[in-house]
Protein backbone atom coordinates (compact mmCIF):
# COMPACT_ATOMS: atom_id res chain seq x y z
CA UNK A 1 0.00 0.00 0.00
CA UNK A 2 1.35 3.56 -0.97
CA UNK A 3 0.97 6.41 0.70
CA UNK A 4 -1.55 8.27 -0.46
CA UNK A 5 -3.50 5.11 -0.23
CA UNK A 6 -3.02 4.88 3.31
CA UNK A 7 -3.63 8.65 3.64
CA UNK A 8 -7.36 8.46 2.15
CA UNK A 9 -7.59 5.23 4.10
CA UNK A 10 -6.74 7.09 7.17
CA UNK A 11 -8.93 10.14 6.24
CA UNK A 12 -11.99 7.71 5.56
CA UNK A 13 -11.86 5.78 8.54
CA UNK A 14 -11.42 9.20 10.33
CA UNK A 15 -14.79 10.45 8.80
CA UNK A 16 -16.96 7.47 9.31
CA UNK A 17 -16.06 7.78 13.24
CA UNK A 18 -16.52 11.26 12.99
CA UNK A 19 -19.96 10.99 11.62
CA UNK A 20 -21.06 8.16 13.80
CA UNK A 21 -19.55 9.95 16.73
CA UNK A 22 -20.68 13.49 16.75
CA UNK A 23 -24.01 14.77 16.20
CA UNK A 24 -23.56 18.18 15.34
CA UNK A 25 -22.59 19.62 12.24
CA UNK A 26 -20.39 22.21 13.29
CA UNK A 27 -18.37 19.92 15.84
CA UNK A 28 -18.15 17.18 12.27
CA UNK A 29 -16.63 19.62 10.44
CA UNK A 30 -14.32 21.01 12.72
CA UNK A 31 -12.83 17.45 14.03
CA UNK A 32 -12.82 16.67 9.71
CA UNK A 33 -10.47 19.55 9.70
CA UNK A 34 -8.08 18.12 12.38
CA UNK A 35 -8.19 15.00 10.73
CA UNK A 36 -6.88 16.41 7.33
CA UNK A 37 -4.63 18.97 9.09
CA UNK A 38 -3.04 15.84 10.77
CA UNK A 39 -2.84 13.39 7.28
CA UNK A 40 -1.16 16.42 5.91
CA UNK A 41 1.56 17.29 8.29
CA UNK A 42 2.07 13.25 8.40
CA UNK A 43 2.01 12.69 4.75
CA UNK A 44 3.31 15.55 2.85
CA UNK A 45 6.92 14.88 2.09
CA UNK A 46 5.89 10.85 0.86
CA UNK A 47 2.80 11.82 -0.88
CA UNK A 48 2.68 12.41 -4.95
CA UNK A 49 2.66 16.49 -5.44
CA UNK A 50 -0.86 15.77 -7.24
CA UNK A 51 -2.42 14.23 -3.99
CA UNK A 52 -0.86 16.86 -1.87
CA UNK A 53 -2.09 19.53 -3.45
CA UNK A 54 -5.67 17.88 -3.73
CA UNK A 55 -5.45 17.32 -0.15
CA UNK A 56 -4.03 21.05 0.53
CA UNK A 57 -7.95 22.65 -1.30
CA UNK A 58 -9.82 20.35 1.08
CA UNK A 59 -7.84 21.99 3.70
CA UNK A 60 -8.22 25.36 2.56
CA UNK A 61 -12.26 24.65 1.89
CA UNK A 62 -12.51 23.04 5.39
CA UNK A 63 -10.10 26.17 7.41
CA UNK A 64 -12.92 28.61 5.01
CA UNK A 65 -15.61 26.75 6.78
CA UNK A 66 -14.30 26.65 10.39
CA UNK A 67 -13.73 30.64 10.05
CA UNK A 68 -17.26 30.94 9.16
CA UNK A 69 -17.96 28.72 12.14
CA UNK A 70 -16.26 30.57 14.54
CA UNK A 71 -17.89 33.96 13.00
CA UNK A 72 -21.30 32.63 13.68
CA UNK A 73 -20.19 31.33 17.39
CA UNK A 74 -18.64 34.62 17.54
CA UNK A 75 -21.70 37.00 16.74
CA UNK A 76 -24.21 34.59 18.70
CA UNK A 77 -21.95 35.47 21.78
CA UNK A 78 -21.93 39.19 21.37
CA UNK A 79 -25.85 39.17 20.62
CA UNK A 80 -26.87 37.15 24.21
């Protein structure tokens, strides 16, 4: 098994406990973030330069998300 294999192995098993494990939406995405943060600090210097930067937009799309998390946690504070 190659890397990237075992990368998207890694990141799929990570998801399907994610989703079984945590029942809110914002909490699923967050911890999906971690996950992919961590395959990609693990990974980068084996994987192909193709699957890095594949792996680097799901990143980027999942850290757009969290900041729009955090902005909605964020205003919901200041309005109670």
């Amino acid at each position: 098994m190659d890397v990237d294999s075992a990368i998207i192995l890694f990141l799929a098993i990570w998801a399907i406990l994610d989703a079984l494990l945590v029942h809110s939406l914002d909490v699923f995405l967050t911890i999906l973030l971690i996950g992919t943060l961590i395959a990609l600090e693990l990974g980068e210097f084996f994987m192909r330069k193709e699957s890095k930067d594949a792996l680097k937009s799901v990143a980027y799309l999942l850290l757009m998300i969290f900041a729009v998390i955090v902005i909605k946690k964020v205003a919901e504070v200041l309005q109670s």
